[in-house]
N, C-alpha and C. Protein backbone atom coordinates (compact mmCIF):
# COMPACT_ATOMS: atom_id res chain seq x y z
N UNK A 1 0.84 -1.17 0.00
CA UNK A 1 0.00 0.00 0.00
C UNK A 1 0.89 1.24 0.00
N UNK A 2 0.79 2.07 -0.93
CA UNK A 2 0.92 3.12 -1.02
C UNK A 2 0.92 4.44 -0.59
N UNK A 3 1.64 5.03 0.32
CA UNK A 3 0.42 6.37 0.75
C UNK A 3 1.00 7.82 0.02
N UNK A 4 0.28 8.34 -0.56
CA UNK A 4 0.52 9.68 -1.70
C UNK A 4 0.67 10.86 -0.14
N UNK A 5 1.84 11.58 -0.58
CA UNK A 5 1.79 13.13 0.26
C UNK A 5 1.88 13.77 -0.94
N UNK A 6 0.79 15.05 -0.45
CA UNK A 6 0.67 16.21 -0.95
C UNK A 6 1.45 17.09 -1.53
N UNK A 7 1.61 17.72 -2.47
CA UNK A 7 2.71 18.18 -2.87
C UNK A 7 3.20 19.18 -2.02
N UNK A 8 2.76 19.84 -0.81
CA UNK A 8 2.76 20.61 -0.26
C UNK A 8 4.29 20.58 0.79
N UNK A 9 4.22 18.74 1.05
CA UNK A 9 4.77 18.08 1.96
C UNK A 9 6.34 17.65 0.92
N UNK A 10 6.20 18.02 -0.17
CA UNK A 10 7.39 16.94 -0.76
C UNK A 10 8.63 17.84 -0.42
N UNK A 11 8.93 18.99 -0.41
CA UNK A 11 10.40 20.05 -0.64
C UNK A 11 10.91 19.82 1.40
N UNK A 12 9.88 19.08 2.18
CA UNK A 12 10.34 18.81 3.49
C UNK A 12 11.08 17.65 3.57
N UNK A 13 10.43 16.71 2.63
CA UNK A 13 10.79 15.71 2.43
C UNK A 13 12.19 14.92 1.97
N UNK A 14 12.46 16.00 0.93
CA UNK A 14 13.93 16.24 0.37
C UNK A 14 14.63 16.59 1.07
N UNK A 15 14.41 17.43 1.97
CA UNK A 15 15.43 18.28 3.47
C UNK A 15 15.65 17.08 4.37
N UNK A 16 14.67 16.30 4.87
CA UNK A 16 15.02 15.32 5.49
C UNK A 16 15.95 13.95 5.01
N UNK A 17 16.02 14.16 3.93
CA UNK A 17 16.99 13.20 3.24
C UNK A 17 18.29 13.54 3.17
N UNK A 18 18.31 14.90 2.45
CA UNK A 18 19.63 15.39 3.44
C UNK A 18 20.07 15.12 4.44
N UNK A 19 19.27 15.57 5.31
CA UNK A 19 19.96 15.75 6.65
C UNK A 19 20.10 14.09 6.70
N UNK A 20 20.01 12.96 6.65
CA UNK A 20 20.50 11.74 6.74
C UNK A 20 21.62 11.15 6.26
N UNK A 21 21.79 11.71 4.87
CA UNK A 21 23.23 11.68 4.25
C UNK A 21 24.13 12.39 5.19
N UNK A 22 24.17 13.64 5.34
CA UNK A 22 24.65 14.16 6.30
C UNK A 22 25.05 13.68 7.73
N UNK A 23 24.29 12.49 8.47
CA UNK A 23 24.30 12.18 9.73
C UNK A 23 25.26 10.85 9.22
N UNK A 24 25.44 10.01 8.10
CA UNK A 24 26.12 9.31 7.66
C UNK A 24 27.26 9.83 7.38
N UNK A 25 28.09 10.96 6.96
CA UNK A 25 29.36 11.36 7.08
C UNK A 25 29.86 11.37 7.73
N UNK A 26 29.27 11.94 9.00
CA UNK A 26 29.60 12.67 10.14
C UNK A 26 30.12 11.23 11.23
N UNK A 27 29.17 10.15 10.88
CA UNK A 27 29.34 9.07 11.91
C UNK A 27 31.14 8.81 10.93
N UNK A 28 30.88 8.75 9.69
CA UNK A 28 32.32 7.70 9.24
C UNK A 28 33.67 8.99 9.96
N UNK A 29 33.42 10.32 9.90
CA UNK A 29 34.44 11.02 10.51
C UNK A 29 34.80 10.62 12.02
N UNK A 30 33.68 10.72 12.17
CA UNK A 30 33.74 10.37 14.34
C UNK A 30 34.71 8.65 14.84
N UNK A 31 34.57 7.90 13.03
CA UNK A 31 35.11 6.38 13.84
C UNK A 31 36.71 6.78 13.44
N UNK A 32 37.09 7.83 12.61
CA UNK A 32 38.41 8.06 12.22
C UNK A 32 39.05 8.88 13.73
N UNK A 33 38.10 9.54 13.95
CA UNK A 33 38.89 10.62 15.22
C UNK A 33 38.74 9.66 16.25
N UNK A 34 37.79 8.36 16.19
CA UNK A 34 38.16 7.75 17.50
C UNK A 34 39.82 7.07 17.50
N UNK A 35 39.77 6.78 16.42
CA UNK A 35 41.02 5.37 15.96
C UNK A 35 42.36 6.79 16.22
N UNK A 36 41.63 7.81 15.50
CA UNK A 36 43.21 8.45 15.87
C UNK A 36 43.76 8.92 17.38
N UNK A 37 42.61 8.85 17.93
CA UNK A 37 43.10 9.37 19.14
C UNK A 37 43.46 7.36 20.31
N UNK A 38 42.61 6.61 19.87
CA UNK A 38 42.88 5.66 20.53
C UNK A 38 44.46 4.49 20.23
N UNK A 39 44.60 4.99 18.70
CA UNK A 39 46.04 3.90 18.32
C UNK A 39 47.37 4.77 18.83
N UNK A 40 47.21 5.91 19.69
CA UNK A 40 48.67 6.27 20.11
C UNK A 40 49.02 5.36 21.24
N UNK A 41 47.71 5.24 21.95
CA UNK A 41 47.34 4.77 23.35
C UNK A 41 47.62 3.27 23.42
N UNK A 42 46.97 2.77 22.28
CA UNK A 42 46.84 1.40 21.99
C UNK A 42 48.58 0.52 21.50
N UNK A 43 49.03 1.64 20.88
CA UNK A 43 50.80 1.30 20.29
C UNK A 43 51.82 1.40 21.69
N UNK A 44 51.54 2.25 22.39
CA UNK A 44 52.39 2.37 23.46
C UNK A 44 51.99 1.35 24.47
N UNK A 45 50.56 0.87 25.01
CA UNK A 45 50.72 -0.15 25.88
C UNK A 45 51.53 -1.51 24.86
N UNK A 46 51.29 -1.51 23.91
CA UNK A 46 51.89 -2.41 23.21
C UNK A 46 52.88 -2.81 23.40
N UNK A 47 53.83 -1.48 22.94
CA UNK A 47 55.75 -1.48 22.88
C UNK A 47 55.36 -1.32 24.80
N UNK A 48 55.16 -0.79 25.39
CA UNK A 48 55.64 -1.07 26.97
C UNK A 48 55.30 -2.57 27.68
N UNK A 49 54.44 -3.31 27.11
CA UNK A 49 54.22 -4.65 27.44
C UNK A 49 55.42 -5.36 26.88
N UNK A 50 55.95 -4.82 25.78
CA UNK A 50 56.47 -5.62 24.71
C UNK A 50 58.49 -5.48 25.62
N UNK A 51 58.38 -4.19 25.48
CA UNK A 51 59.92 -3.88 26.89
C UNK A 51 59.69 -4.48 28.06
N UNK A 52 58.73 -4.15 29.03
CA UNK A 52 58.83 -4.96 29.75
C UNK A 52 58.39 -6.83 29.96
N UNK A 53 58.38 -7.41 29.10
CA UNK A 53 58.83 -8.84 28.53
C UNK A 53 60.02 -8.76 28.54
N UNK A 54 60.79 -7.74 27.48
CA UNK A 54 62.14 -8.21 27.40
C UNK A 54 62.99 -7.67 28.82
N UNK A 55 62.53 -6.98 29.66
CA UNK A 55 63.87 -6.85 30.48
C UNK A 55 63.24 -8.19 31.47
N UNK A 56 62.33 -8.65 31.81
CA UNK A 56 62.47 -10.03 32.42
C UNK A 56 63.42 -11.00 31.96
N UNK A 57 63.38 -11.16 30.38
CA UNK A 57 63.88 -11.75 29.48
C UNK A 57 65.64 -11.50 30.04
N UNK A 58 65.83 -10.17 29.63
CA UNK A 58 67.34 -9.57 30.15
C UNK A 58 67.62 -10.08 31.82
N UNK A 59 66.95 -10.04 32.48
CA UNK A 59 66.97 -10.18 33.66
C UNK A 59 67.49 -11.69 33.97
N UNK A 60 66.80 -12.72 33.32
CA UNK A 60 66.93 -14.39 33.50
C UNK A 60 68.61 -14.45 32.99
N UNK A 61 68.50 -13.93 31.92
CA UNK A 61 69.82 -13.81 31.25
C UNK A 61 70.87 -13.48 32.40
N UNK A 62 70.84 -12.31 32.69
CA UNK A 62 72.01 -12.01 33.62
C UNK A 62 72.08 -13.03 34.70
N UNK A 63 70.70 -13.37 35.55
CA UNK A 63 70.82 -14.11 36.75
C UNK A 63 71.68 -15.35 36.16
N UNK A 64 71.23 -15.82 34.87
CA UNK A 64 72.22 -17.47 34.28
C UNK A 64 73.80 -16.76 34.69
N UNK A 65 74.11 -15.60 33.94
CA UNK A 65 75.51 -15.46 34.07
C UNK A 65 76.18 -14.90 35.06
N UNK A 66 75.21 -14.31 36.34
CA UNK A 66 76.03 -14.44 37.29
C UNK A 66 76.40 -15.42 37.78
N UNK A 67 74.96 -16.40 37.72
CA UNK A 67 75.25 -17.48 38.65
C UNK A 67 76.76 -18.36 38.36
N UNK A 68 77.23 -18.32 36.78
CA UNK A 68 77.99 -19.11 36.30
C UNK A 68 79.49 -18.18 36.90
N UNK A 69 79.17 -17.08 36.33
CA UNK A 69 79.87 -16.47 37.43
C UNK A 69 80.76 -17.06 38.77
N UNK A 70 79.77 -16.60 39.51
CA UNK A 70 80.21 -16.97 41.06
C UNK A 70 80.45 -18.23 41.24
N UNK A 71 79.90 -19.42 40.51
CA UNK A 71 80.51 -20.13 41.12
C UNK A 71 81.94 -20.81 40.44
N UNK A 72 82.31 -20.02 39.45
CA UNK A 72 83.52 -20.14 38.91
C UNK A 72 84.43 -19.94 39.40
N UNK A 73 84.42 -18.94 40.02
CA UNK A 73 85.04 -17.80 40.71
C UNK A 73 85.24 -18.54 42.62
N UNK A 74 83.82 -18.90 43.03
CA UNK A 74 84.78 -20.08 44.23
C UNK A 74 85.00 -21.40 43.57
N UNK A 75 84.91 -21.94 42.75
CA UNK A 75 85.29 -22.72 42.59
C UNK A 75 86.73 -22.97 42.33
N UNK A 76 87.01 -22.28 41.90
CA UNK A 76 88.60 -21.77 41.39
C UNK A 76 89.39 -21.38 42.68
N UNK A 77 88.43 -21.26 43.99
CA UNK A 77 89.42 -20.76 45.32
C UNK A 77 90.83 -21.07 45.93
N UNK A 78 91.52 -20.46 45.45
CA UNK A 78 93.08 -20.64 46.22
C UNK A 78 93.77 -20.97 44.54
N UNK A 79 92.87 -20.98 43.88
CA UNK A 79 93.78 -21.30 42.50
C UNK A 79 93.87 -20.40 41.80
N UNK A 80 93.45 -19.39 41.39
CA UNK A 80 93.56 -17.86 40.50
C UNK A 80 93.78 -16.96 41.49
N UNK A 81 94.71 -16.23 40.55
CA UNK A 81 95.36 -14.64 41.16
C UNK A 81 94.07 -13.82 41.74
N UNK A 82 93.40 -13.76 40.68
CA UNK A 82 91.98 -12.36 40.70
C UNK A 82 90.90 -13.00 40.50
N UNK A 83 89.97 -13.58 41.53
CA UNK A 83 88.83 -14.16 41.27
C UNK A 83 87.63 -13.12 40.70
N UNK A 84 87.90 -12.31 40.87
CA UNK A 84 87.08 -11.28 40.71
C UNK A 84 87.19 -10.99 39.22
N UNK A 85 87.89 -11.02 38.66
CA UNK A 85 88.09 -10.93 36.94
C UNK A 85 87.87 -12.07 36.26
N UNK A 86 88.01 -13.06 37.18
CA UNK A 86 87.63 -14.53 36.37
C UNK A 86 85.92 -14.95 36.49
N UNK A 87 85.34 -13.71 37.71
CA UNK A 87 83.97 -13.79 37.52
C UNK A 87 83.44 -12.67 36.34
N UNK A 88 84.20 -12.02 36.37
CA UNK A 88 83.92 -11.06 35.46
C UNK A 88 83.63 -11.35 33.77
N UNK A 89 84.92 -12.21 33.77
CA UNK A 89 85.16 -12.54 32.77
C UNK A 89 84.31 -13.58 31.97
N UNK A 90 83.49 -14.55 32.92
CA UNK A 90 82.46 -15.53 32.62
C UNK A 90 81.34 -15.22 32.41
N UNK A 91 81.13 -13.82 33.72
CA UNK A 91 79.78 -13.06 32.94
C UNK A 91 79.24 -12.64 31.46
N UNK A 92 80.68 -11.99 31.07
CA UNK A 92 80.72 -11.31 30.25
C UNK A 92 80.66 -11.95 28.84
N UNK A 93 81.30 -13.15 28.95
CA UNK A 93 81.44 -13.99 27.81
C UNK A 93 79.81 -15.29 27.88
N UNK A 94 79.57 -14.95 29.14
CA UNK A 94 77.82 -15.65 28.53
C UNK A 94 76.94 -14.58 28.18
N UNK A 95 77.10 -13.60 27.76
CA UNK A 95 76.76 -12.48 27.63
C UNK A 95 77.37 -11.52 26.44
N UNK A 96 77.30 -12.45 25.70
CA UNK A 96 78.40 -12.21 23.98
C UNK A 96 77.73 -10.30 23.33
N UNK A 97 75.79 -10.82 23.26
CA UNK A 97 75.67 -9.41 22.57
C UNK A 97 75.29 -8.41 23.17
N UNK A 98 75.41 -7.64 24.91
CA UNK A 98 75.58 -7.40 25.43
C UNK A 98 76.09 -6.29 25.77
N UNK A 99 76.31 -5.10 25.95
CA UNK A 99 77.21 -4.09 26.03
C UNK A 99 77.94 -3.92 27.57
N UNK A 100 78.89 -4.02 27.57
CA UNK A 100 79.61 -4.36 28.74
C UNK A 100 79.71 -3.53 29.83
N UNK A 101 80.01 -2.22 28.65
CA UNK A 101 80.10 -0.95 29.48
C UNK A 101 78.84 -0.81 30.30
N UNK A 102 78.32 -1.28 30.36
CA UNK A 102 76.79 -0.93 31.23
C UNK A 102 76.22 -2.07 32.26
N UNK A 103 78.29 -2.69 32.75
CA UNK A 103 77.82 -3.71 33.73
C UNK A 103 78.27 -3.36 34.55
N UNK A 104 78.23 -3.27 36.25
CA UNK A 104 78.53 -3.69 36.96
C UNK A 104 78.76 -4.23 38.12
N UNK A 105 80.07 -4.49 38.66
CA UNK A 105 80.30 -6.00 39.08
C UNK A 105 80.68 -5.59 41.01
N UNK A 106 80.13 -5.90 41.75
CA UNK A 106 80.87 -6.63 43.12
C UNK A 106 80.54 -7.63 43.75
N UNK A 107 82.03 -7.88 44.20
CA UNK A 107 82.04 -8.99 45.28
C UNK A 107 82.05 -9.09 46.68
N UNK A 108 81.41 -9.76 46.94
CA UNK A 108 82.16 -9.87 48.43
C UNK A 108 82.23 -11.50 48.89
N UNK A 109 83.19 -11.68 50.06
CA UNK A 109 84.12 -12.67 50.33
C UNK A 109 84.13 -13.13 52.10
N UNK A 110 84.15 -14.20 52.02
CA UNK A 110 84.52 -14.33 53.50
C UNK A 110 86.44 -14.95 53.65
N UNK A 111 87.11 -14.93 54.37
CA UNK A 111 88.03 -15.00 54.73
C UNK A 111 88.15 -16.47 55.53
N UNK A 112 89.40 -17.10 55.40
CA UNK A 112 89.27 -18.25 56.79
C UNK A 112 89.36 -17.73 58.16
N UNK A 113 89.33 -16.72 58.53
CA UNK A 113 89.13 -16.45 59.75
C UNK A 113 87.62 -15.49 60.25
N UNK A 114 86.87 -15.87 58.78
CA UNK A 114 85.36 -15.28 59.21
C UNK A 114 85.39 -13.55 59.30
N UNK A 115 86.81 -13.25 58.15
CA UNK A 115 86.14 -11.85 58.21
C UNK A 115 85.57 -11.45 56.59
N UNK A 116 84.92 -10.73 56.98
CA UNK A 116 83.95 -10.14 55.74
C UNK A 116 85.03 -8.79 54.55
N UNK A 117 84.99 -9.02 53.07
CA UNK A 117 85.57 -8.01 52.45
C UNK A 117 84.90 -7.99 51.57
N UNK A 118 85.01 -6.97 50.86
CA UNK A 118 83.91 -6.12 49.36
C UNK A 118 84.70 -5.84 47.94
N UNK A 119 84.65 -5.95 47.43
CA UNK A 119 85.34 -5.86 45.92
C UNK A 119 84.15 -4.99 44.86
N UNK A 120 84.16 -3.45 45.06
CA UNK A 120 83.56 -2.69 44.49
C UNK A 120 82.56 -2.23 44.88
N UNK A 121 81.68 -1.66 44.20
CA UNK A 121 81.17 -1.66 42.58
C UNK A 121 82.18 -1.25 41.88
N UNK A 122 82.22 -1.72 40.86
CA UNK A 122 83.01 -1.27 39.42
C UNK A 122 82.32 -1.34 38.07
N UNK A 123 82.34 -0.39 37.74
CA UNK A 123 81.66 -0.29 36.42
C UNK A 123 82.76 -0.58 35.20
N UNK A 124 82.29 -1.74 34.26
CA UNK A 124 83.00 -1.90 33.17
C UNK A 124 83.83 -0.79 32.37
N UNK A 125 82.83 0.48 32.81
CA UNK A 125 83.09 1.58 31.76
C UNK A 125 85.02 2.87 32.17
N UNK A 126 84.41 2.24 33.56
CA UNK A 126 85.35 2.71 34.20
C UNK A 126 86.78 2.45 33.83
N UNK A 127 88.20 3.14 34.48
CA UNK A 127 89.29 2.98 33.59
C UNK A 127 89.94 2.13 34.57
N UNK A 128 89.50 1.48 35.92
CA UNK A 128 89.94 0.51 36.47
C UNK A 128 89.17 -0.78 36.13
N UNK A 129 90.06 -2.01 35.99
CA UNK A 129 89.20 -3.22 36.09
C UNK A 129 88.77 -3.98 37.14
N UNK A 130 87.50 -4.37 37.12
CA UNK A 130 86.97 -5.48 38.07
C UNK A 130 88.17 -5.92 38.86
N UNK A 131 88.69 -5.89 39.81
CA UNK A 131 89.54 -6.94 40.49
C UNK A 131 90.04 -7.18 42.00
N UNK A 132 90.26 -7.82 42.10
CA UNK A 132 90.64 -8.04 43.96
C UNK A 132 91.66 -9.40 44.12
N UNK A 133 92.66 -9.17 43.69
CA UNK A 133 93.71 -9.84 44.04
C UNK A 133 93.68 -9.95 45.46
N UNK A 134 93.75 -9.46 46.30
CA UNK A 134 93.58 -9.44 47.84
C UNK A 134 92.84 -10.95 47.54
N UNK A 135 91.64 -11.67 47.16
CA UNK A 135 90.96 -12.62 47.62
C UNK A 135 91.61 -13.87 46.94
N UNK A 136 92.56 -13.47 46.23
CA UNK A 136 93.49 -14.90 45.22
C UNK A 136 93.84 -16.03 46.14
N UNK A 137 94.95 -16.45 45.77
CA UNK A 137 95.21 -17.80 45.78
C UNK A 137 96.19 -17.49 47.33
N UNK A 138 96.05 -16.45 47.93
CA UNK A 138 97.35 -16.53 49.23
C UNK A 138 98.15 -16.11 48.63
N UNK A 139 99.06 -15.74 47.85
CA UNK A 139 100.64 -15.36 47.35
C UNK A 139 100.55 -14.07 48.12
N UNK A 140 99.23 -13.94 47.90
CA UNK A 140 100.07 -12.08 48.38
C UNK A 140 99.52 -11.74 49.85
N UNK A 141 98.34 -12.05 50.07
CA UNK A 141 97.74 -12.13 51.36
C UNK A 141 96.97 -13.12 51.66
N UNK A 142 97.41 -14.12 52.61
CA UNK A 142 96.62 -14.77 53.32
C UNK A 142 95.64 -14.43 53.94
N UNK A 143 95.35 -13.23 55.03
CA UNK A 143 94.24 -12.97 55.47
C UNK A 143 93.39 -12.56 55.13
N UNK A 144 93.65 -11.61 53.71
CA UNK A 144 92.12 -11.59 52.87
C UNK A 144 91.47 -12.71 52.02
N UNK A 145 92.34 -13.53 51.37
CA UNK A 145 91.80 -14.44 50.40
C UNK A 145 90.47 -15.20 50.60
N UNK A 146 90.17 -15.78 49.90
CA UNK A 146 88.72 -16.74 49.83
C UNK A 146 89.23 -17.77 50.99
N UNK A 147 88.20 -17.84 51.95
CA UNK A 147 88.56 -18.81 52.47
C UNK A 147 87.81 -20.71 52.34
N UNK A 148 88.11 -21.45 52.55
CA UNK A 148 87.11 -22.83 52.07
C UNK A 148 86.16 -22.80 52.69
N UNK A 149 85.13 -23.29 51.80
CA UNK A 149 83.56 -23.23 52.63
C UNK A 149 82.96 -22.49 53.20
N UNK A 150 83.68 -21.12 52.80
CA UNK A 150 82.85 -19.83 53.23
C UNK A 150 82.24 -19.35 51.65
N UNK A 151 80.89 -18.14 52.14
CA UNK A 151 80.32 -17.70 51.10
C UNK A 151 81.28 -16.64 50.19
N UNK A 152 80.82 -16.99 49.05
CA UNK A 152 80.93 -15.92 47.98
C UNK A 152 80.02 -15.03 47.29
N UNK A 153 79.34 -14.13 47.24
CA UNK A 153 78.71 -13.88 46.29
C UNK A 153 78.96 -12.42 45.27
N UNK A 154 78.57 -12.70 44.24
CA UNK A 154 78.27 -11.82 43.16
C UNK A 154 77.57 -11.19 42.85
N UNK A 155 77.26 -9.42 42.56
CA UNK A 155 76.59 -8.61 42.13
C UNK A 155 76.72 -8.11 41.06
N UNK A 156 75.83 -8.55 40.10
CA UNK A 156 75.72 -8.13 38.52
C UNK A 156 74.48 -6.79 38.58
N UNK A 157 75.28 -5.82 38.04
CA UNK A 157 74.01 -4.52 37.45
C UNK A 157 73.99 -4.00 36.10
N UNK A 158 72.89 -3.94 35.44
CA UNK A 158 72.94 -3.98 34.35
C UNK A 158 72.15 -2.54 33.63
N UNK A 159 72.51 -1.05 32.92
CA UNK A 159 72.00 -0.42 32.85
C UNK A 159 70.91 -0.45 31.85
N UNK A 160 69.73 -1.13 31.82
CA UNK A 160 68.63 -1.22 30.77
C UNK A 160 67.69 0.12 30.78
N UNK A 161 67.58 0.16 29.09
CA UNK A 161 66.98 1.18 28.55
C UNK A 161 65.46 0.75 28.25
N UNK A 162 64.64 1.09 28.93
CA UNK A 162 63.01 0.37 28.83
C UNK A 162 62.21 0.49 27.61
N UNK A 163 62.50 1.63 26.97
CA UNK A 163 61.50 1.95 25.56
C UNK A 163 62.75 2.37 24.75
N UNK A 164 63.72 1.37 24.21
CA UNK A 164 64.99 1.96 23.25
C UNK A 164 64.50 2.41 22.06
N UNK A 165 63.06 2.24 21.22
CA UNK A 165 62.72 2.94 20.04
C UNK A 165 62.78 4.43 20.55
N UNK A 166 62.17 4.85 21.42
CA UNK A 166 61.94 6.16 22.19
C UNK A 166 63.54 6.49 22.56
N UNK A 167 63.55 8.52 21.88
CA UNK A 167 64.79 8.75 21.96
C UNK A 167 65.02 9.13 24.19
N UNK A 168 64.10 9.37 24.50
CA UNK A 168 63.95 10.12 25.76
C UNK A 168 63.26 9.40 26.37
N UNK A 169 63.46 8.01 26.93
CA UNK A 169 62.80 7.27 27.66
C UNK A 169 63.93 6.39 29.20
N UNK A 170 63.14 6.31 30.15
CA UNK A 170 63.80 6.16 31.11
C UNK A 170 65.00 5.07 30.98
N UNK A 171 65.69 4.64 32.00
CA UNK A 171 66.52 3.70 32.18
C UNK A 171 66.80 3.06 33.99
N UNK A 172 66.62 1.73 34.01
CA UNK A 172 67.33 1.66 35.23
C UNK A 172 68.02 0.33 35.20
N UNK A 173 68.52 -0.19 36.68
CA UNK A 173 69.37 -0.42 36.57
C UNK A 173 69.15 -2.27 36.59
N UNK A 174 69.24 -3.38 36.04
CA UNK A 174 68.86 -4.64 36.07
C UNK A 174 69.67 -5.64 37.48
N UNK A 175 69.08 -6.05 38.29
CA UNK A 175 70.16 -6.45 39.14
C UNK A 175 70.17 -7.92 39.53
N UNK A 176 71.76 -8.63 39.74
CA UNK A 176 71.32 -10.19 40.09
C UNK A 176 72.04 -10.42 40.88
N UNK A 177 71.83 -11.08 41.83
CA UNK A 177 72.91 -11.37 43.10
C UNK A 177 72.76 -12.87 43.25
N UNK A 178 73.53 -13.17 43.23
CA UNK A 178 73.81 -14.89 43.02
C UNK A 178 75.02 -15.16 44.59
N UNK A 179 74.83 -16.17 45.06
CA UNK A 179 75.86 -16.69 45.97
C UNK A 179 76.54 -18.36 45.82
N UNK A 180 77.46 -18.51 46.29
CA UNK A 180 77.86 -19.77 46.38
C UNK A 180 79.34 -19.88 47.38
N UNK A 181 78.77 -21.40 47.68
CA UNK A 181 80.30 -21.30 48.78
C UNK A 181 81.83 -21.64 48.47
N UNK A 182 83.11 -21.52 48.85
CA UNK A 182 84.22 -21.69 48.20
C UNK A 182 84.73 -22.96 48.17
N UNK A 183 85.15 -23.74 47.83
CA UNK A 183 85.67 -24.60 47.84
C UNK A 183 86.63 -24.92 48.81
């Protein structure tokens, strides 16, 4: 069924058709200004979910190579000059792509007579190296060296950059402390 309007009614009729085309533009503009304002929002939880994955990731990493670390380092007790460079040195090499300069390293030691000593912080970047001959093999001092069956442990710090696409984004510092006893 049909229903006829008046000609009176038709030039309203046309206006209202307009205005519908019109309410159809307007919606396809409004889903563009949503997307633009929501994919800045939407990209950054992204990449910050996506960094923080990887410094866990970085994190497991270091804890493997301290651990290999330290216990290299007593394991080796009374037998190397500088235990402290031979932990250094194990870190560093399980830790091939890595930037070095942005590690670093202390120790500390117990003695056979139960006293306590510290070997740093030292930063890779620095123009001294990792080291503590004091805790070697005895040649040079007996009363500091590693003593048997006392603790050792190792402090690895690592300077991670959280959003490295981003030129101006924070940094701190990754940390692993591993122990083991001397031989």
């Amino acid at each position: 069924m049909k229903i006829r309007v008046s000609k009176a009614w038709r030039p309203f009729l046309r206006v209202r058709r307009l205005g519908r085309s019109a309410d159809i533009e307007s919606e396809e503009g409004t889903a563009l200004v949503e997307l633009a304002i929501s994919l800045p929002i939407m990209l950054m939880l992204l990449t910050g979910a996506a960094s923080f994955s990887l410094a866990f990731y970085f994190l497991q990493q270091l804890g493997n190579a301290t651990t290999s670390g330290v216990q290299l380092a007593a394991a080796n007790q009374g037998l190397v000059s500088d235990p402290c460079e031979t932990a250094a040195a194990a870190v560093e090499s399980a830790l091939p792509n890595w930037t070095t300069t942005k590690l670093t390293f202390t120790m500390k030691w117990t003695d056979s007579s139960d006293g306590s000593h510290t070997a740093g912080p030292t930063a890779e970047s620095s123009s001294t190296a990792f080291s503590c001959t004091s805790a070697g093999d005895g040649s040079t001092d007996t009363s500091t060296a590693m003593g048997p069956n006392t603790p050792v442990v190792l402090t690895v710090s690592y300077s991670y950059n959280w959003l490295p696409m981003y030129k101006f984004s924070g940094s701190s510092a990754l940390t692993s402390t591993q122990a083991a006893l001397a031989y």
